[in-house]
Structures are given as structure tokens and as C-alpha cells.
PDB file of N, CA and C in Angstrom:
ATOM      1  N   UNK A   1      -5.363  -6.140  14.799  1.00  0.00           N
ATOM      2  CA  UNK A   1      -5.544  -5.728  13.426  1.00  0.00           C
ATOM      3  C   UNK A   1      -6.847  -6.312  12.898  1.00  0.00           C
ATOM      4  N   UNK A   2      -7.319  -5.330  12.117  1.00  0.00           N
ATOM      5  CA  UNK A   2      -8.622  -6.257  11.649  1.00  0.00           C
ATOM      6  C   UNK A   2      -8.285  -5.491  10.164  1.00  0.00           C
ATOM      7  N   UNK A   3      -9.735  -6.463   9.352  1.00  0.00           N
ATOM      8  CA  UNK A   3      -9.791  -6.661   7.909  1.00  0.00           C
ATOM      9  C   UNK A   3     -10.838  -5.910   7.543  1.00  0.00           C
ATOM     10  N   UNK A   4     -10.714  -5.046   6.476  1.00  0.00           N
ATOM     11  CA  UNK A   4     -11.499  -3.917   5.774  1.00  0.00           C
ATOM     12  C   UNK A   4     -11.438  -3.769   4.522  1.00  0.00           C
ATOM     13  N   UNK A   5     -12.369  -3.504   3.599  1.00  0.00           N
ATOM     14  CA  UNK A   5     -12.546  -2.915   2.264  1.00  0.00           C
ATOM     15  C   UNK A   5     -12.923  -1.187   1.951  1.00  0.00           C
ATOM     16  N   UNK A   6     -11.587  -0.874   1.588  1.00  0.00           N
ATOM     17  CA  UNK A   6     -12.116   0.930   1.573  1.00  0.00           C
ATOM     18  C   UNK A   6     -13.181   0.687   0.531  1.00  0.00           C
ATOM     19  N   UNK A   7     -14.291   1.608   1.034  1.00  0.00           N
ATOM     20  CA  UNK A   7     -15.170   2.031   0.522  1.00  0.00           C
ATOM     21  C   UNK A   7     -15.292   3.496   0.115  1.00  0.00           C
ATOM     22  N   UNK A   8     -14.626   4.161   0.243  1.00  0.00           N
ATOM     23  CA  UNK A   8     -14.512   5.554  -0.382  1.00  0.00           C
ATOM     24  C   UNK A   8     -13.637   6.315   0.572  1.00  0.00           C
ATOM     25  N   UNK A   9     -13.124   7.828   0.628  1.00  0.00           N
ATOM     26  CA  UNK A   9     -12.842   8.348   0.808  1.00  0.00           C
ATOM     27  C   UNK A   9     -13.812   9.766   2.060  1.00  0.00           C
ATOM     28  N   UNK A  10     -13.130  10.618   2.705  1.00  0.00           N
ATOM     29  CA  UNK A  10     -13.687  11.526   3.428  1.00  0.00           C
ATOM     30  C   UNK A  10     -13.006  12.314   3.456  1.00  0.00           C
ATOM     31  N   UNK A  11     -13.452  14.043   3.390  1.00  0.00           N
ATOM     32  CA  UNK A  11     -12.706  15.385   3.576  1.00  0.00           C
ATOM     33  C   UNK A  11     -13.332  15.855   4.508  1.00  0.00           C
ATOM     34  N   UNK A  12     -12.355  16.182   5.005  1.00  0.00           N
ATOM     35  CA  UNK A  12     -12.781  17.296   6.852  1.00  0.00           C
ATOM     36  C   UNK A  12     -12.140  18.339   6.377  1.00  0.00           C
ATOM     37  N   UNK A  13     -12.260  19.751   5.632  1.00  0.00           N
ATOM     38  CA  UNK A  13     -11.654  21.133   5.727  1.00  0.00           C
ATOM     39  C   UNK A  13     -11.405  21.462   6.918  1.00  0.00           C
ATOM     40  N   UNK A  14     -12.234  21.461   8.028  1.00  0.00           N
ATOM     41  CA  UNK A  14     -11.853  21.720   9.449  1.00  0.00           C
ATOM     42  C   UNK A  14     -11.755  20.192  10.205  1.00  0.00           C
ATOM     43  N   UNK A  15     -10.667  20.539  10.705  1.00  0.00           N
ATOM     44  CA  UNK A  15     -10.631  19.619  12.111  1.00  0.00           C
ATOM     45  C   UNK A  15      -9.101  19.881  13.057  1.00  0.00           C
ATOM     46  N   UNK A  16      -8.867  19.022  13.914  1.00  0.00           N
ATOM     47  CA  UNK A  16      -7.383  19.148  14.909  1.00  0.00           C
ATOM     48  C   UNK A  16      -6.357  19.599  13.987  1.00  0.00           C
ATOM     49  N   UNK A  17      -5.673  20.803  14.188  1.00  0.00           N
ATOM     50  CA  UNK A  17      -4.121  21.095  13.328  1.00  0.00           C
ATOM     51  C   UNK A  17      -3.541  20.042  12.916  1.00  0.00           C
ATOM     52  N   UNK A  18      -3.168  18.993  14.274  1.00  0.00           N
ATOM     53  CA  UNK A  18      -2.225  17.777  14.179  1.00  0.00           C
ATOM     54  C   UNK A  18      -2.817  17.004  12.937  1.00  0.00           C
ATOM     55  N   UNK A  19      -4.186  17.208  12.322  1.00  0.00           N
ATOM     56  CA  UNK A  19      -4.588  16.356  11.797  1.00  0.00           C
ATOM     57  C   UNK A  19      -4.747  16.402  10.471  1.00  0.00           C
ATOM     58  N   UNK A  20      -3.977  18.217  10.115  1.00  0.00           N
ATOM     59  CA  UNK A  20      -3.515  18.109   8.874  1.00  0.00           C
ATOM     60  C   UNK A  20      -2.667  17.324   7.746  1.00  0.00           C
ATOM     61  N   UNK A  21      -2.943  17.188   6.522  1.00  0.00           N
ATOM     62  CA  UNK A  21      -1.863  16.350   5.743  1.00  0.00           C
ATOM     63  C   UNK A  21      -2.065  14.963   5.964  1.00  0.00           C
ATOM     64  N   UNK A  22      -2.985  14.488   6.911  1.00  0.00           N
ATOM     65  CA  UNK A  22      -3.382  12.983   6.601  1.00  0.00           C
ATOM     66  C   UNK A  22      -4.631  12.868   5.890  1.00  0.00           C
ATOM     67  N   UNK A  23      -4.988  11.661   5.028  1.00  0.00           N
ATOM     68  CA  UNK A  23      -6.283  11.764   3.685  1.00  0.00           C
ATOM     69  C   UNK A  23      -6.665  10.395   4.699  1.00  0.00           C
ATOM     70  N   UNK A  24      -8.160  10.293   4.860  1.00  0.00           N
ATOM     71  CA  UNK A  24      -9.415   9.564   5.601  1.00  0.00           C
ATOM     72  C   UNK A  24      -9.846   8.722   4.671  1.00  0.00           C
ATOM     73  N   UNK A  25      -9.845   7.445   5.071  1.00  0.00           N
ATOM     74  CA  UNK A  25     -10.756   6.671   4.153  1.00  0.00           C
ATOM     75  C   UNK A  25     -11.904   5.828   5.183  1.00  0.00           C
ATOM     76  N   UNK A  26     -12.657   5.481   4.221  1.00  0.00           N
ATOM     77  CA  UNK A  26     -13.933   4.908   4.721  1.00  0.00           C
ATOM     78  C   UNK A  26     -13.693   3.427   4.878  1.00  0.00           C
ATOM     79  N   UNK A  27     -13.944   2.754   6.135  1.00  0.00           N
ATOM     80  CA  UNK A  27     -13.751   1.319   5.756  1.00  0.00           C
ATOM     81  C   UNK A  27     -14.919   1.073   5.992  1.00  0.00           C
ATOM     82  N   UNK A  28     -15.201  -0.451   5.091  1.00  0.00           N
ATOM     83  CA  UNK A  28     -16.140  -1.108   5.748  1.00  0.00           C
ATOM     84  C   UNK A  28     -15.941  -2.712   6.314  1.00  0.00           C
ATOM     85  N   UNK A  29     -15.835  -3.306   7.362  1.00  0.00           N
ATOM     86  CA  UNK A  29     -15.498  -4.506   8.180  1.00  0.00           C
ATOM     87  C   UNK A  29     -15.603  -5.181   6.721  1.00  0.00           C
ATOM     88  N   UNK A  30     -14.499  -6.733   7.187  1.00  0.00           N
ATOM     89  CA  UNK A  30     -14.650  -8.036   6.454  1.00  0.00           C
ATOM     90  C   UNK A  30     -14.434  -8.885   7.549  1.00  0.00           C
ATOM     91  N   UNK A  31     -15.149 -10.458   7.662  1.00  0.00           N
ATOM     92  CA  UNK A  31     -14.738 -11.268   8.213  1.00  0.00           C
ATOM     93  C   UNK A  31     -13.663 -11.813   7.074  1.00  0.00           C
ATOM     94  N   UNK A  32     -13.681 -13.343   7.862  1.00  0.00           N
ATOM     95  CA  UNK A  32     -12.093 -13.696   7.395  1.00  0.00           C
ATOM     96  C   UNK A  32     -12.869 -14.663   6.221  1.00  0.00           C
ATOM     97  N   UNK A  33     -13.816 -14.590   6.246  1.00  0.00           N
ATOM     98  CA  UNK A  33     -14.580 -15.246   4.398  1.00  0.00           C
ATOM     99  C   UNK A  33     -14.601 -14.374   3.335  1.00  0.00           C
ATOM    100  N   UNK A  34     -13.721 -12.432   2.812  1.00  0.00           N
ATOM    101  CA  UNK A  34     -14.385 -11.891   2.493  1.00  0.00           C
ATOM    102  C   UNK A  34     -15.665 -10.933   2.539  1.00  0.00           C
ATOM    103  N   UNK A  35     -16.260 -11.421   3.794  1.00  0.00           N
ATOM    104  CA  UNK A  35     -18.040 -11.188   3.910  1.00  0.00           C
ATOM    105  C   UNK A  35     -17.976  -9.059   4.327  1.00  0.00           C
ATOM    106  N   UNK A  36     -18.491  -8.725   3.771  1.00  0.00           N
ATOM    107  CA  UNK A  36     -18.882  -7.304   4.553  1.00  0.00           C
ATOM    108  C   UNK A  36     -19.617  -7.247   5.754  1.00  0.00           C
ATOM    109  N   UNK A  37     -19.393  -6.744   6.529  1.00  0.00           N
ATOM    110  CA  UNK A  37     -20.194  -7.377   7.775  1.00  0.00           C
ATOM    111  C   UNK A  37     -21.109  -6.456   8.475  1.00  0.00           C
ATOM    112  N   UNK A  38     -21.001  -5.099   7.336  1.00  0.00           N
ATOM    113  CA  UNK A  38     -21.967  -4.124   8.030  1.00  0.00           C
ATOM    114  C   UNK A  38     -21.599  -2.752   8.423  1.00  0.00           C
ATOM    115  N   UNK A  39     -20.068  -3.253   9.004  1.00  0.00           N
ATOM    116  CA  UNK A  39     -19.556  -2.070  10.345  1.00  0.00           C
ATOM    117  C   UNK A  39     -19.098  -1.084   9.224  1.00  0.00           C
ATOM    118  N   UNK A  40     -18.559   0.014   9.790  1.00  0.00           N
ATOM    119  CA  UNK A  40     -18.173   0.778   8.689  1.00  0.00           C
ATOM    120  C   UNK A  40     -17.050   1.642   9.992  1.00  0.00           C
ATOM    121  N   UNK A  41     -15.994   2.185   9.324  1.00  0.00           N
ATOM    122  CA  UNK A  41     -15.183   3.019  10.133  1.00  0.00           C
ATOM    123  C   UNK A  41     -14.196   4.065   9.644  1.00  0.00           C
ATOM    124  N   UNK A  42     -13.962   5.278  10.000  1.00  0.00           N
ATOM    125  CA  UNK A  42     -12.959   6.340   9.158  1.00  0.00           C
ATOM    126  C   UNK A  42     -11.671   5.906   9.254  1.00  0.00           C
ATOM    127  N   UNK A  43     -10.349   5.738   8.860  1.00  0.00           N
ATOM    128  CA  UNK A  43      -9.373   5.430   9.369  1.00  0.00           C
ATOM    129  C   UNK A  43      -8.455   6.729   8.708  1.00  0.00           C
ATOM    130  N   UNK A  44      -7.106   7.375   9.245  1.00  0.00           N
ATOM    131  CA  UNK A  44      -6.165   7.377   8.667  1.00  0.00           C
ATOM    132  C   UNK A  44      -5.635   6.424   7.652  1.00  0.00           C
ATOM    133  N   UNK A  45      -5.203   6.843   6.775  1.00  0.00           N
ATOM    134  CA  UNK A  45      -4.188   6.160   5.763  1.00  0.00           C
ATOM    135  C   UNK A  45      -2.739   6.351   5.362  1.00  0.00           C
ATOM    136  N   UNK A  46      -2.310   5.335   6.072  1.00  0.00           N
ATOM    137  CA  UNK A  46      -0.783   5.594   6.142  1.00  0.00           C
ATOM    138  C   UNK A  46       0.052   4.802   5.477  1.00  0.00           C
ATOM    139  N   UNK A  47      -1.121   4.237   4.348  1.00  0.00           N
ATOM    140  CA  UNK A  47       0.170   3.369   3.172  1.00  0.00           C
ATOM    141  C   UNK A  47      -0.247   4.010   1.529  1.00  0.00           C
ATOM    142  N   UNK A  48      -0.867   4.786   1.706  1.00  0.00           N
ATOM    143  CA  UNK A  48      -1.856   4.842   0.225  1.00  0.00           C
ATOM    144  C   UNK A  48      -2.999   3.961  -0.430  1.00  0.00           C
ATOM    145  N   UNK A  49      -3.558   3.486   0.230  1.00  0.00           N
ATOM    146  CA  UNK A  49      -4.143   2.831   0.017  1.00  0.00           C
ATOM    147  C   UNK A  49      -5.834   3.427  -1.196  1.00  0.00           C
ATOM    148  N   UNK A  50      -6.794   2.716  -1.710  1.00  0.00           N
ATOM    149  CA  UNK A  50      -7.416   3.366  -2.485  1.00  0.00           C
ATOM    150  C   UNK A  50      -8.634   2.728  -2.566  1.00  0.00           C
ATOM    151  N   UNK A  51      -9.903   3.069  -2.992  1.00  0.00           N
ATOM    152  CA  UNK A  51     -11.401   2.740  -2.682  1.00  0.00           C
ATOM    153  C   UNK A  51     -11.183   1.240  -3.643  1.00  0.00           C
ATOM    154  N   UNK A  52     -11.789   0.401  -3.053  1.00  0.00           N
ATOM    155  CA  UNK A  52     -11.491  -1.181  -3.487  1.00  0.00           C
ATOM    156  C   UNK A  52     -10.569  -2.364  -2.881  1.00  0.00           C
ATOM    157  N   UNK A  53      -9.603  -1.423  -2.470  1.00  0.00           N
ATOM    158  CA  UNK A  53      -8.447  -2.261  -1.859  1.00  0.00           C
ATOM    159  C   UNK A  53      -8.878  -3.144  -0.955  1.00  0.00           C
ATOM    160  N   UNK A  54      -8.485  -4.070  -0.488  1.00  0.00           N
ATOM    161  CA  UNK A  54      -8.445  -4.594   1.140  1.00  0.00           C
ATOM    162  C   UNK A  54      -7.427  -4.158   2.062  1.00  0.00           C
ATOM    163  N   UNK A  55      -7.698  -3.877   3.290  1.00  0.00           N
ATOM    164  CA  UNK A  55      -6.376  -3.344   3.653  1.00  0.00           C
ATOM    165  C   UNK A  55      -6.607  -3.937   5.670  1.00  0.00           C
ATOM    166  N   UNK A  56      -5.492  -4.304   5.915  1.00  0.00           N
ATOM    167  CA  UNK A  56      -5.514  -4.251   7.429  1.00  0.00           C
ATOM    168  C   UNK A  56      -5.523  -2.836   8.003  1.00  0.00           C
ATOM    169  N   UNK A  57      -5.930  -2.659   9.665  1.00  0.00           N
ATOM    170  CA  UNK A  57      -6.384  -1.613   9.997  1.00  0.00           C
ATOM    171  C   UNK A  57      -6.198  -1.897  11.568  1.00  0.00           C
ATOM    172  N   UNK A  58      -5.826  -0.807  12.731  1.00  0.00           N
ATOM    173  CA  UNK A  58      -5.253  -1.416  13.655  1.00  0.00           C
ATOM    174  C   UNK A  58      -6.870   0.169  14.515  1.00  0.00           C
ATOM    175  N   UNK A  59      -6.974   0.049  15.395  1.00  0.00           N
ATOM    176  CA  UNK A  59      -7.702   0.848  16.337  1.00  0.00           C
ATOM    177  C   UNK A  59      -7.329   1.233  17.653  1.00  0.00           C
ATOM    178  N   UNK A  60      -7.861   2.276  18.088  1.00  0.00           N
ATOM    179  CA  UNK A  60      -7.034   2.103  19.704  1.00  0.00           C
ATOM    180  C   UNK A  60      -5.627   3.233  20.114  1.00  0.00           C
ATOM    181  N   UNK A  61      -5.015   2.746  21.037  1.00  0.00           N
ATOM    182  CA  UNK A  61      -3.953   3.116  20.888  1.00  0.00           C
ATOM    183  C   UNK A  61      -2.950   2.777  19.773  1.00  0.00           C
ATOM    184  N   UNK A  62      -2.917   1.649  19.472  1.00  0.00           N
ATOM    185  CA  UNK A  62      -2.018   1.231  18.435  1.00  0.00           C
ATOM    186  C   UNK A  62      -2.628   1.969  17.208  1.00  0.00           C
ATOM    187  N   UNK A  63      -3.339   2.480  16.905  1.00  0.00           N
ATOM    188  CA  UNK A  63      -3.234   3.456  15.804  1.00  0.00           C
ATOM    189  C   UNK A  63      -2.550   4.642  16.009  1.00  0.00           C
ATOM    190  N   UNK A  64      -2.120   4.984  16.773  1.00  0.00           N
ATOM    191  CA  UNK A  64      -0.855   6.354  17.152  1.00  0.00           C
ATOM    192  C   UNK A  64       0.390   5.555  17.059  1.00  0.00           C
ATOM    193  N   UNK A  65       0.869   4.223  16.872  1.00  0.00           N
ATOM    194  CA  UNK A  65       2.161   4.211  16.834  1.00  0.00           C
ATOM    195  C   UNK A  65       2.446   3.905  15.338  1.00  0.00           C
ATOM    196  N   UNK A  66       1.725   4.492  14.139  1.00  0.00           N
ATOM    197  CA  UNK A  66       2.793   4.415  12.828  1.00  0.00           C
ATOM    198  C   UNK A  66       3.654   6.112  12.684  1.00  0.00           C
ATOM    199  N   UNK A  67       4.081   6.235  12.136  1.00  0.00           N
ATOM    200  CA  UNK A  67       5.296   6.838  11.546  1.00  0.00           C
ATOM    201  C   UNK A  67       4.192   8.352  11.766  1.00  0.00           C
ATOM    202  N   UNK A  68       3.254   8.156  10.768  1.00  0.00           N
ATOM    203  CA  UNK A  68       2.186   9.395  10.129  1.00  0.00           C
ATOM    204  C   UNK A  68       1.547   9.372  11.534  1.00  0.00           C
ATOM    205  N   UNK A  69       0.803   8.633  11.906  1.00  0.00           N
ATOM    206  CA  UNK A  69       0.107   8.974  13.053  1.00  0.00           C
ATOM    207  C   UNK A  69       0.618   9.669  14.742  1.00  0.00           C
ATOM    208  N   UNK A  70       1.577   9.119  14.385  1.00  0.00           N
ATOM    209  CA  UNK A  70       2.328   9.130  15.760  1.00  0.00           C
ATOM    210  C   UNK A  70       2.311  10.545  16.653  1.00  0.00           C
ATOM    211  N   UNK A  71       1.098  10.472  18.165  1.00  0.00           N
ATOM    212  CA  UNK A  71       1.092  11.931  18.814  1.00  0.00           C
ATOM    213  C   UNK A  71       0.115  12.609  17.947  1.00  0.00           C
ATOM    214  N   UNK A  72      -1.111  12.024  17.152  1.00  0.00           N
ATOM    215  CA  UNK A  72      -1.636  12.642  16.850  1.00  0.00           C
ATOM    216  C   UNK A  72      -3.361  11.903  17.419  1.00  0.00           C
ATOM    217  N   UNK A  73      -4.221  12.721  17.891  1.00  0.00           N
ATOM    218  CA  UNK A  73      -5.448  12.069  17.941  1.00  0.00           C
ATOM    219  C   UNK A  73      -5.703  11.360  16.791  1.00  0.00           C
ATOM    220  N   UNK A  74      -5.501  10.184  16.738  1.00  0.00           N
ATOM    221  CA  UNK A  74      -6.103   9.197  15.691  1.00  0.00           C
ATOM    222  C   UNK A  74      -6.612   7.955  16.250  1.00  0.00           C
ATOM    223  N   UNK A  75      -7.866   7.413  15.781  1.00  0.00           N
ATOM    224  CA  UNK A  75      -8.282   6.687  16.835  1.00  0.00           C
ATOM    225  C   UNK A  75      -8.220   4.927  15.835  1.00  0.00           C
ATOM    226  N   UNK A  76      -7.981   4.902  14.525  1.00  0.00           N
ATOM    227  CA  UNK A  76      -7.311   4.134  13.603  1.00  0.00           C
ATOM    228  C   UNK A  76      -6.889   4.878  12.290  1.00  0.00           C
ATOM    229  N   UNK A  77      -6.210   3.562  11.740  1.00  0.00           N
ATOM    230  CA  UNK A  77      -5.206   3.675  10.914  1.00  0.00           C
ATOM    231  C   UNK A  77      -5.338   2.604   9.877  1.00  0.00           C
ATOM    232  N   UNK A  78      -4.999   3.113   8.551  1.00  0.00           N
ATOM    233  CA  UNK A  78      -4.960   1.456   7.755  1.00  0.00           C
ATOM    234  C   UNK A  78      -3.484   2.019   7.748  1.00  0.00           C
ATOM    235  N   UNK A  79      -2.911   0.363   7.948  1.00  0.00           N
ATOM    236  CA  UNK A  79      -1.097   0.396   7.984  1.00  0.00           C
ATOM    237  C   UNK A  79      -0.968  -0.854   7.367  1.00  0.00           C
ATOM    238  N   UNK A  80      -1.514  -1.422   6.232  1.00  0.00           N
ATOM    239  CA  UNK A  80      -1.169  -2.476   5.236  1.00  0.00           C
ATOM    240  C   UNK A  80      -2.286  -2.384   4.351  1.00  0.00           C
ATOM    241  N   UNK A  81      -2.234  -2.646   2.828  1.00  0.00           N
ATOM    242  CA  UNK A  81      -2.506  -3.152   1.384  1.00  0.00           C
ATOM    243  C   UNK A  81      -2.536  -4.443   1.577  1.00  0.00           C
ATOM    244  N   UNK A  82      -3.672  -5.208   1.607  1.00  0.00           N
ATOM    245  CA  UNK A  82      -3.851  -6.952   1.586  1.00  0.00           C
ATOM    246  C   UNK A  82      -3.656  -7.435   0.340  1.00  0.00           C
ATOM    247  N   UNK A  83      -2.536  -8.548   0.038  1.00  0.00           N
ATOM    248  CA  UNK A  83      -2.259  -9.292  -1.226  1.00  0.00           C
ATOM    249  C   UNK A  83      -3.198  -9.992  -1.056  1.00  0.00           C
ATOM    250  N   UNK A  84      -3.258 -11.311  -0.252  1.00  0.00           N
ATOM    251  CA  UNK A  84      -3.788 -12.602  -0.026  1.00  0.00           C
ATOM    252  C   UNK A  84      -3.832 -12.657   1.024  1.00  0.00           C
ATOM    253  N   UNK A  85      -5.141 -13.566   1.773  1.00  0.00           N
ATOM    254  CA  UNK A  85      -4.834 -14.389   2.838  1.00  0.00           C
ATOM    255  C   UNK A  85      -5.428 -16.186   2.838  1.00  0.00           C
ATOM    256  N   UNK A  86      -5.249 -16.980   3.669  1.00  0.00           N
ATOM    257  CA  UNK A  86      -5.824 -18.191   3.764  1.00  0.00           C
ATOM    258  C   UNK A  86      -6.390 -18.528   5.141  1.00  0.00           C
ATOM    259  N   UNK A  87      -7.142 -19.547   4.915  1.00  0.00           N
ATOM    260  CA  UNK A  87      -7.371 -19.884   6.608  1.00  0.00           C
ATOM    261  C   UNK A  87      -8.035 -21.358   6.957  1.00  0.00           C
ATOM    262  N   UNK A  88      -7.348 -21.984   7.444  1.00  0.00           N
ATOM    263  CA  UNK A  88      -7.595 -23.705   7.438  1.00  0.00           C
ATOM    264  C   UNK A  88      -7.117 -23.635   5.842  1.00  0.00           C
ATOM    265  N   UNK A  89      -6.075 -23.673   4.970  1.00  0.00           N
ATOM    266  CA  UNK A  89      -5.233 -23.807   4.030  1.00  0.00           C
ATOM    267  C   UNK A  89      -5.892 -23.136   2.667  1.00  0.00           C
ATOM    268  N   UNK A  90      -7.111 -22.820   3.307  1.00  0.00           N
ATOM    269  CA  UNK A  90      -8.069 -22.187   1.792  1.00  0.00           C
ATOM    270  C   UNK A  90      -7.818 -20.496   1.549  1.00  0.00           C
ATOM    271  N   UNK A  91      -7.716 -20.773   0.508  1.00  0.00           N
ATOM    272  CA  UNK A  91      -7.308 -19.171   0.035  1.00  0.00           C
ATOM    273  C   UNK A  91      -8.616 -18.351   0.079  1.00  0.00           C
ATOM    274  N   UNK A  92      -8.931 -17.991   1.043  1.00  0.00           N
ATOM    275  CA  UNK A  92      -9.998 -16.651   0.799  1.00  0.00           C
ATOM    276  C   UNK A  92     -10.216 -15.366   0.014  1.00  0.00           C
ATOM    277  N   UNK A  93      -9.042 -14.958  -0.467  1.00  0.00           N
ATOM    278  CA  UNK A  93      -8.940 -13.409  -0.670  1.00  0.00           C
ATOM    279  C   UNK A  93      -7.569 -13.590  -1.523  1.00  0.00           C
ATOM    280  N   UNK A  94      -7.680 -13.129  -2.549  1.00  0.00           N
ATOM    281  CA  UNK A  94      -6.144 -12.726  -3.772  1.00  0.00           C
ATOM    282  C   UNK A  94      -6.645 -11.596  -4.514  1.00  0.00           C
ATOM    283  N   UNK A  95      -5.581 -10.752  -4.041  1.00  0.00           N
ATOM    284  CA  UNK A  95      -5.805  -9.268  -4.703  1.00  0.00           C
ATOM    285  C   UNK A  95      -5.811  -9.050  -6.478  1.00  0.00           C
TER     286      UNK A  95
END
């Protein structure tokens, strides 16, 4: 799983059948300070998630095993809304 900030949204009118009825968002990487780190990536969205949020994000195969994705070419997924996290006891990130 890695850490992302949607940065906006994407519409494909055309693409795979299977790949109807799922909405694309834009991520862009965070390390675990907050930091933007540059990367940027499309994901499925399979919690609702919305431009601002932080959200975990899985790639790979493990982006075909949520509920929405599942058997569909998807190559990630955001499958969590980030409240908080910490690391060495410091709070980095509170939604």
C-alpha cells in the first residue's frame, strides 16, 4: 500500500467495457512526512474518495482484489480515506 493525495479527477468516454461505472482519480505520491514526491498515478476509486483527500492505494495485482475492481484490468486502486498517521510516535498527517 502506498500514500497519495488525490489531485483531481479523470474521464475516459472510451475505454475496456469491464471498465465501465468505475470514476479515476489522479494521485500524486506522499512520503511518510506528508512530502509530494513528484510521482503521479490514475487509480480506480473504490471508497469515494475526493480531490484533497489522502488516501492509501494498493498497485499490481492486489488492485484486482477489491469488491469494484475485482476481474477487471485495473492496474491500482485507492481502497482507504486516510484519518491520521504517526511514525517514531510523531503525528505526521490528521485529516
Amino acid at each position: 500500500m502506498l500514500l497519495a493525495r488525490v489531485a483531481g479527477t479523470l474521464v475516459a468516454t472510451r475505454k475496456e467495457p469491464t471498465m465501465d461505472g468505475l470514476k479515476f482519480l489522479v494521485l500524486r505520491q506522499l512520503d511518510v512526512d506528508d512530502t509530494e514526491t513528484g510521482g503521479y498515478v490514475v487509480a480506480a476509486d473504490a471508497v469515494g474518495a475526493g480531490v484533497g483527500e489522502v488516501v492509501l492505494y494498493a498497485t499490481g495485482s492486489s488492485a484486482r482484489q477489491t469488491e469494484l475492481t475485482h476481474n477487471r484490468p485495473c492496474d491500482a486502486v485507492v481502497m482507504a480515506i486516510v484519518d491520521t498517521w504517526e511514525v517514531g510516535g510523531e503525528e505526521k498527517y490528521r485529516k
